[in-house]
N, C-alpha and C. Protein backbone atom coordinates (compact mmCIF):
# COMPACT_ATOMS: atom_id res chain seq x y z
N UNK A 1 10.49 -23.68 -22.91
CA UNK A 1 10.23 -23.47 -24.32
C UNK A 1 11.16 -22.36 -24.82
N UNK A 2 11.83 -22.75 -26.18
CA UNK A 2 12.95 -21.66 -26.81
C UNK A 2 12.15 -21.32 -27.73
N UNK A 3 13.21 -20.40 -28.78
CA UNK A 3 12.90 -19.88 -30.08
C UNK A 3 13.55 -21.34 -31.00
N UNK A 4 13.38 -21.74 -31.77
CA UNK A 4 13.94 -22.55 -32.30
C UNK A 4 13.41 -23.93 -32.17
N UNK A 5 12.53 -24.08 -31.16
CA UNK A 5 12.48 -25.59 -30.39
C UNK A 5 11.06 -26.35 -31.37
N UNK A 6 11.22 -27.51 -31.85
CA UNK A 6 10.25 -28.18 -32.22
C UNK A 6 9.12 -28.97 -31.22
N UNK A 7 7.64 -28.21 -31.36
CA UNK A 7 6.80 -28.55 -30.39
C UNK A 7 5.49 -29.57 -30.99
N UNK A 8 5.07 -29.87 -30.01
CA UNK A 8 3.61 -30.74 -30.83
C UNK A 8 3.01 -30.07 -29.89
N UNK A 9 1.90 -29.42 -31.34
CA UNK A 9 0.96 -28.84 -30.89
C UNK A 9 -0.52 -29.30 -31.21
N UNK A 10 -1.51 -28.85 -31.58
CA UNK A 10 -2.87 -29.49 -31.98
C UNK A 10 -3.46 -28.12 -32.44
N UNK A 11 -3.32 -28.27 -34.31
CA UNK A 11 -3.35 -26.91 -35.09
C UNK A 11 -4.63 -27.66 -35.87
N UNK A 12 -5.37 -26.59 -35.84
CA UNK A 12 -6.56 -26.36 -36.68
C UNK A 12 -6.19 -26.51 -38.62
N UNK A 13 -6.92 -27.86 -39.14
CA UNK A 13 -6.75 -28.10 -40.02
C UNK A 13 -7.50 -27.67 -41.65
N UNK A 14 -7.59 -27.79 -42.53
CA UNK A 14 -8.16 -27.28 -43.56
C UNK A 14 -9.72 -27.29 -43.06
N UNK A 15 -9.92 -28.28 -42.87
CA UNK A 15 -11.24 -29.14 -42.16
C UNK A 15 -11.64 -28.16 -40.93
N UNK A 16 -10.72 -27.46 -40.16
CA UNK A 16 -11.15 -26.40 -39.07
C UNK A 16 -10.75 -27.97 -37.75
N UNK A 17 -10.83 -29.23 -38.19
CA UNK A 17 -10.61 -30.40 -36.90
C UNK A 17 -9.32 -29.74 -36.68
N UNK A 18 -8.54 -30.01 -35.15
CA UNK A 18 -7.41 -29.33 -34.51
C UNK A 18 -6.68 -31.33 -34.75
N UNK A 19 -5.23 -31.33 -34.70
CA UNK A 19 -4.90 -32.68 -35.52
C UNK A 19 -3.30 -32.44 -34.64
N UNK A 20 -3.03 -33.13 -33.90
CA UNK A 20 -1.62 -32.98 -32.92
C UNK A 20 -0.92 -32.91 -33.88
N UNK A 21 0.62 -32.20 -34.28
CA UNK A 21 1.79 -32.09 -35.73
C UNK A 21 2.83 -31.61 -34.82
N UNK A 22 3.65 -31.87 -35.28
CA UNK A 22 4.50 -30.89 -35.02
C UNK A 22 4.99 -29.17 -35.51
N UNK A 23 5.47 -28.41 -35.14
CA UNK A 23 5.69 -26.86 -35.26
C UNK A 23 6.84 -26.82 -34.75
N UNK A 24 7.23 -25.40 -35.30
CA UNK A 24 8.60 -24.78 -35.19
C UNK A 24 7.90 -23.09 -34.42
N UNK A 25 8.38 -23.17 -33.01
CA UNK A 25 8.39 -22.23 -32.44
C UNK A 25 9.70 -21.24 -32.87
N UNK A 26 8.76 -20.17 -33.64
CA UNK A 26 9.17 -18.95 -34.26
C UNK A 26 9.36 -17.73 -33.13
N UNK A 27 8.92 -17.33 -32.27
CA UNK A 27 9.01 -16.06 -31.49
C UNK A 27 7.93 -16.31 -30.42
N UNK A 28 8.17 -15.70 -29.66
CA UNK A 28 7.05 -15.61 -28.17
C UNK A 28 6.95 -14.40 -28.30
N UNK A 29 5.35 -14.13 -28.52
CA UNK A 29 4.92 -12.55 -28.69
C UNK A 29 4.21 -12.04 -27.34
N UNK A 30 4.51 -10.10 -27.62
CA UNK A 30 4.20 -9.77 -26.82
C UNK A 30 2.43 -9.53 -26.56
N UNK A 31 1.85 -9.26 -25.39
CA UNK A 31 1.87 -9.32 -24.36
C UNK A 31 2.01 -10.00 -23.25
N UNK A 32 1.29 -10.99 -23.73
CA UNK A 32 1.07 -12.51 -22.73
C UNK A 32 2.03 -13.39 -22.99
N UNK A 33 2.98 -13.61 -23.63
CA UNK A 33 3.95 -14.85 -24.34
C UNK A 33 3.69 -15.71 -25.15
N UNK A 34 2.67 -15.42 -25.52
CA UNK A 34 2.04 -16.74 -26.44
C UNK A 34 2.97 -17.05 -27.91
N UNK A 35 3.16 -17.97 -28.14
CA UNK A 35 3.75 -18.07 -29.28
C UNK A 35 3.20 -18.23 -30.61
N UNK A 36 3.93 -17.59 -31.73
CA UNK A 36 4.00 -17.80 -32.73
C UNK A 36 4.97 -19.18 -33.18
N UNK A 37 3.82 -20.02 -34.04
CA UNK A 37 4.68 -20.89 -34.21
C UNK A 37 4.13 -21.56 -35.76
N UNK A 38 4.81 -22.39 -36.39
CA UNK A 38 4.28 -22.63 -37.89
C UNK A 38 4.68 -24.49 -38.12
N UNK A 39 3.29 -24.62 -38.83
CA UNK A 39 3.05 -26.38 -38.58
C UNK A 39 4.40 -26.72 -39.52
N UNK A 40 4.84 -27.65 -39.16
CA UNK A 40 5.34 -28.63 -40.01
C UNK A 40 5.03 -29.86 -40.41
N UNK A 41 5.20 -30.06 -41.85
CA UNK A 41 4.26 -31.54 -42.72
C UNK A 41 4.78 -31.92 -43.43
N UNK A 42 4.54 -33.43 -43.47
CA UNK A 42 5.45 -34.17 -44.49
C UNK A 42 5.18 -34.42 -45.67
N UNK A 43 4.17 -33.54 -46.75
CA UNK A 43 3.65 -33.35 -47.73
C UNK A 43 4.55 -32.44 -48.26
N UNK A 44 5.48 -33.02 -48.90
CA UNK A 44 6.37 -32.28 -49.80
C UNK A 44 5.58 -31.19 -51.08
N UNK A 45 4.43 -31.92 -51.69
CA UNK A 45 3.62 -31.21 -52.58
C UNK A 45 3.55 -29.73 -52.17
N UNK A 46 3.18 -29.66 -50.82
CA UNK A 46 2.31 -28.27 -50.16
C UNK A 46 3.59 -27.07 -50.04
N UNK A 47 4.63 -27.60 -50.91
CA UNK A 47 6.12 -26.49 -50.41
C UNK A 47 6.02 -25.11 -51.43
N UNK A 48 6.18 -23.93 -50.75
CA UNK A 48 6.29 -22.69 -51.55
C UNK A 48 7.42 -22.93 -51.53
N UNK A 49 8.33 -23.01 -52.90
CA UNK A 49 10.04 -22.98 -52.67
C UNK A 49 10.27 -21.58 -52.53
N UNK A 50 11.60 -21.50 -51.88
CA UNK A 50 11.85 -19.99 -51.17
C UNK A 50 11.20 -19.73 -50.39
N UNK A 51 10.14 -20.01 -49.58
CA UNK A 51 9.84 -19.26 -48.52
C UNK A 51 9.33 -20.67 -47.75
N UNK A 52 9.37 -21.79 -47.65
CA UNK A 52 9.16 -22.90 -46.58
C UNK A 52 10.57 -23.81 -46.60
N UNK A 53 10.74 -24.18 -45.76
CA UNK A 53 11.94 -24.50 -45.56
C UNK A 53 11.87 -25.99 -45.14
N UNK A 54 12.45 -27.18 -46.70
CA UNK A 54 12.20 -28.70 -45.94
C UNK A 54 13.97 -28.67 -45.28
N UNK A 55 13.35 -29.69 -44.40
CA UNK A 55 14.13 -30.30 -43.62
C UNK A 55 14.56 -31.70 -43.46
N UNK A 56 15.78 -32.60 -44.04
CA UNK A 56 15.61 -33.76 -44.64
C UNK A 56 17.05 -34.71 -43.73
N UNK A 57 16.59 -35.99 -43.58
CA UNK A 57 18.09 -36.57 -43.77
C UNK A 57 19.46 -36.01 -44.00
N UNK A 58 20.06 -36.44 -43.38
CA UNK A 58 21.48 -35.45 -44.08
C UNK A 58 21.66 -33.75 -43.59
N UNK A 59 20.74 -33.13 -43.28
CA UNK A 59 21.13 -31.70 -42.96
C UNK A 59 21.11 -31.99 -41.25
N UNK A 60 22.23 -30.82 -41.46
CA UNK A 60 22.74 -30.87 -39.85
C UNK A 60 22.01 -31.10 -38.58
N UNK A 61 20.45 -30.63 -38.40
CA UNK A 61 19.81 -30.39 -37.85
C UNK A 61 18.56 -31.42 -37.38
N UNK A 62 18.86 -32.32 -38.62
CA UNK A 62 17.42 -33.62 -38.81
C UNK A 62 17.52 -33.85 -37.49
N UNK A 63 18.50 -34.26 -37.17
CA UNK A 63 18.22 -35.67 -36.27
C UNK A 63 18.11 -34.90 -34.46
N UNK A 64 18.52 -33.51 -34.16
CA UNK A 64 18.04 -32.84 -33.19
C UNK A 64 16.45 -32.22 -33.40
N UNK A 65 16.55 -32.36 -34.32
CA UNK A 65 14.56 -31.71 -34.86
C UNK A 65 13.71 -32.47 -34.16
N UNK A 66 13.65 -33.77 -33.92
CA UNK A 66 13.08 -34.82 -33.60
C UNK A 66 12.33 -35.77 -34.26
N UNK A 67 11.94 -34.83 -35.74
CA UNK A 67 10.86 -35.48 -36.74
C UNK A 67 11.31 -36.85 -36.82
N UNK A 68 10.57 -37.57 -37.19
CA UNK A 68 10.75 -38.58 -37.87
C UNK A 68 10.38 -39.19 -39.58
N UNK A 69 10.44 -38.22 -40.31
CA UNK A 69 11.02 -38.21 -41.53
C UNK A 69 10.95 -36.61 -42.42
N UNK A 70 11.41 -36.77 -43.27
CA UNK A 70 11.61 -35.64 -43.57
C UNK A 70 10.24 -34.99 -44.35
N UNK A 71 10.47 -33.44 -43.67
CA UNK A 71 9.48 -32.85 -43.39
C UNK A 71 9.38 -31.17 -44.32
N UNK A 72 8.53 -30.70 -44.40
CA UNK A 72 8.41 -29.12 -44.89
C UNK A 72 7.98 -28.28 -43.83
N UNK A 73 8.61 -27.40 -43.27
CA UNK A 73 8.26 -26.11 -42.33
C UNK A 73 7.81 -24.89 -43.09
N UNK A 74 6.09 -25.44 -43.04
CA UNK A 74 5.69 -24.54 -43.57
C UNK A 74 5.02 -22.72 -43.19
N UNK A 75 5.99 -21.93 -43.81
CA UNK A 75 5.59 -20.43 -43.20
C UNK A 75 4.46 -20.02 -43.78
N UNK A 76 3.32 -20.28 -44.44
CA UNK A 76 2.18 -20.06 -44.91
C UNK A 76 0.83 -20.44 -43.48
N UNK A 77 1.68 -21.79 -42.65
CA UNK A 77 0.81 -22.26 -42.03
C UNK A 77 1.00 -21.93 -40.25
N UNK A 78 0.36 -20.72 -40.13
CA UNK A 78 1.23 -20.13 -39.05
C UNK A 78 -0.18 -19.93 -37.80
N UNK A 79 -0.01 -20.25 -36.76
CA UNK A 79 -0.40 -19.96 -35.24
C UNK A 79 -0.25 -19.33 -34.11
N UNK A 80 -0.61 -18.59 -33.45
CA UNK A 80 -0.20 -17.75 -31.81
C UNK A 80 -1.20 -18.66 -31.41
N UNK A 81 -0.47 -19.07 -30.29
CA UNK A 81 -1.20 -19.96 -28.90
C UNK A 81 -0.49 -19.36 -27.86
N UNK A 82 -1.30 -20.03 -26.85
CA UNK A 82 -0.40 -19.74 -25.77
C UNK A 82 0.21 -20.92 -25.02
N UNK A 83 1.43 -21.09 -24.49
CA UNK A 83 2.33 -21.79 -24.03
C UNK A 83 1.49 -22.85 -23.49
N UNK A 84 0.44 -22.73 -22.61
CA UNK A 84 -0.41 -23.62 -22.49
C UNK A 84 -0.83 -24.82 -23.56
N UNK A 85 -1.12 -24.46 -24.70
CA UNK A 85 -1.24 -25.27 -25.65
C UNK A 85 -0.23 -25.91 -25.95
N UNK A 86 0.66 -25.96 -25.89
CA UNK A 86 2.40 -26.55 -26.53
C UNK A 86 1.89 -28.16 -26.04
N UNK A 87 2.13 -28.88 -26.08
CA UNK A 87 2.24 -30.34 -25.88
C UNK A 87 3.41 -31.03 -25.36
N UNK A 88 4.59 -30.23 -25.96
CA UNK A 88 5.91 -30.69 -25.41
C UNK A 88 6.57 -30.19 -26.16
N UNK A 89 8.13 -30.45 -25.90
CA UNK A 89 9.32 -30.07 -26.81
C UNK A 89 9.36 -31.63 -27.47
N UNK A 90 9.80 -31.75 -28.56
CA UNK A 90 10.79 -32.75 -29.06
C UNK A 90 11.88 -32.78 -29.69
N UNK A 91 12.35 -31.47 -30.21
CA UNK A 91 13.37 -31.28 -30.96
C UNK A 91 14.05 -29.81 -30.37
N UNK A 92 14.84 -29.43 -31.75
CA UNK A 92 15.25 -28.31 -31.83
C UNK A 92 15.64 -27.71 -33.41
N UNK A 93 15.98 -27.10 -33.58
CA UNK A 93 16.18 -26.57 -34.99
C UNK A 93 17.42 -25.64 -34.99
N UNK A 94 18.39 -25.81 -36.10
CA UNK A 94 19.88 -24.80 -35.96
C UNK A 94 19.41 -23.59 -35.91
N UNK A 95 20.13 -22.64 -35.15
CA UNK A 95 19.63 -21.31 -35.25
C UNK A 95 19.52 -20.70 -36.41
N UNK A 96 20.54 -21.34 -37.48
CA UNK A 96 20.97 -20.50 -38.49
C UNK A 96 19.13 -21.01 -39.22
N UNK A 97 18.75 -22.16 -39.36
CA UNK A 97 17.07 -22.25 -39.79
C UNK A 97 16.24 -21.16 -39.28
N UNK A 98 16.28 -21.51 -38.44
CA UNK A 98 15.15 -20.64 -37.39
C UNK A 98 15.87 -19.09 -38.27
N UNK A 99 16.97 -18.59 -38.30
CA UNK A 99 16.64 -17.11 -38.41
C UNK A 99 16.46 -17.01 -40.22
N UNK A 100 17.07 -18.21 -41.14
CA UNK A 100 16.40 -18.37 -42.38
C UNK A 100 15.02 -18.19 -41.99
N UNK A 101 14.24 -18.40 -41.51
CA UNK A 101 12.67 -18.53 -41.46
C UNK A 101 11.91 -17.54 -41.06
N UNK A 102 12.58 -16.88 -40.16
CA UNK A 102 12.46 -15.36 -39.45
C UNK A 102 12.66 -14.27 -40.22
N UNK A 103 13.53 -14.26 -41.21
CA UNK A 103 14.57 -13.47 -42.33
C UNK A 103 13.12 -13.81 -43.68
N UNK A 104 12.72 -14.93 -44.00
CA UNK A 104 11.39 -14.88 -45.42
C UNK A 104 10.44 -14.62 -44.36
N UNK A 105 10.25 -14.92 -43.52
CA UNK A 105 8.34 -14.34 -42.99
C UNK A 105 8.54 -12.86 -43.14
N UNK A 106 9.98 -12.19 -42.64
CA UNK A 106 9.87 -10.68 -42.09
C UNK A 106 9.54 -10.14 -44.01
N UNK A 107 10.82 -10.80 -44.64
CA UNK A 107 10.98 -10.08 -46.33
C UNK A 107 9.24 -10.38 -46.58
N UNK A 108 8.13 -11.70 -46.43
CA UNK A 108 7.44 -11.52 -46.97
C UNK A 108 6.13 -10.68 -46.90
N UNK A 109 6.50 -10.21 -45.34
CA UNK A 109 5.24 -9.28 -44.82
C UNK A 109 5.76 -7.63 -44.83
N UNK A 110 6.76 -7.67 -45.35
CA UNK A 110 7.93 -6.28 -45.47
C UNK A 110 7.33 -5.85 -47.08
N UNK A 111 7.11 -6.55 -47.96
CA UNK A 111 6.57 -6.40 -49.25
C UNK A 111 5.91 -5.70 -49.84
N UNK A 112 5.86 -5.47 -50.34
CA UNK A 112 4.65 -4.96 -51.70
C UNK A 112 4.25 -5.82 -52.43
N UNK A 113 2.79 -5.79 -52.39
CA UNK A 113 1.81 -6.88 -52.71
C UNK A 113 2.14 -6.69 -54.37
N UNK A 114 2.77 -7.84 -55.40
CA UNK A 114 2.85 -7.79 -56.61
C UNK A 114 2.75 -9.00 -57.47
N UNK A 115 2.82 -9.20 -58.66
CA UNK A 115 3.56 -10.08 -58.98
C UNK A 115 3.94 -11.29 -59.15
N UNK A 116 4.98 -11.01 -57.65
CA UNK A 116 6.41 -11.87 -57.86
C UNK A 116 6.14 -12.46 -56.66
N UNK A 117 4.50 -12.93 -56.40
CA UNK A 117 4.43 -13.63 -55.27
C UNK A 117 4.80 -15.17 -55.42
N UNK A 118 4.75 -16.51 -54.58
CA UNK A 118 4.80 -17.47 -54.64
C UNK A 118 3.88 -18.03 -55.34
N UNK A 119 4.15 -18.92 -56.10
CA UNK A 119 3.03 -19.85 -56.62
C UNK A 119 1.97 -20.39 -55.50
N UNK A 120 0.89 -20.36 -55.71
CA UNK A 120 -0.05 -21.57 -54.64
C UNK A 120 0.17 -22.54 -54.63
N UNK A 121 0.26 -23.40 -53.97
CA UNK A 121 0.28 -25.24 -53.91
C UNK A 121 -1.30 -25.40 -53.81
N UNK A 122 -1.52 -26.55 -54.59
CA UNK A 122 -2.61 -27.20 -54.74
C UNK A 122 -3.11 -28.03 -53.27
N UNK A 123 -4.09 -27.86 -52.74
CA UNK A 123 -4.53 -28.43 -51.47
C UNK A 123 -5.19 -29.75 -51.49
């Protein structure tokens, strides 16, 4: 398992039911390694623009991702498991994504609560 690597995992849903998806393994945290990682969904509706990142046809990266259609990596919808839980690899993601994604989680928890937050998406 990398930084970057697209996994299927089984993430706890609005509903609290856990639902196999795929995720974008963001960092392996310390102590134990468990990862941080954030679902990805093909509900275009659910996108904060600027801070979730879709991933479509045509960009460099689709077709090593593994998805099978185009998708939203959403950083709102985020998990630590531990490696145990992972399900598998199927993809991968360009680094230059992965550190876009690393670069808005850090700016959005770096913040001051104001404002000039994201709109909500409707659930």
């Amino acid at each position: 398992m990398n930084e970057g690597d697209v996994v299927l995992v089984a993430l706890p849903q609005a509903d609290g039911r856990p639902k196999n998806r795929p995720a974008a393994a963001l960092r392996q945290m310390p102590p134990f390694g468990d990862w941080l990682v954030c679902g990805i969904s093909t509900q275009p509706r659910h996108e904060v623009e600027g801070f979730d990142d879709p991933i479509r046809p045509g960009d460099d990266d689709y077709v090593a991702s593994g998805l099978k259609a185009p998708s939203l990596i959403r950083l709102g919808f985020l998990a630590v498991l531990p490696e145990s839980r992972l399900l598998g690899t199927i993809g991968t993601i360009a680094p230059a994504r992965h550190e876009r994604l690393l670069d808005r989680l850090r700016a959005h928890l770096s913040k001051n609560q104001s404002t000039d937050e994201p709109a909500q998406p409707e659930r």
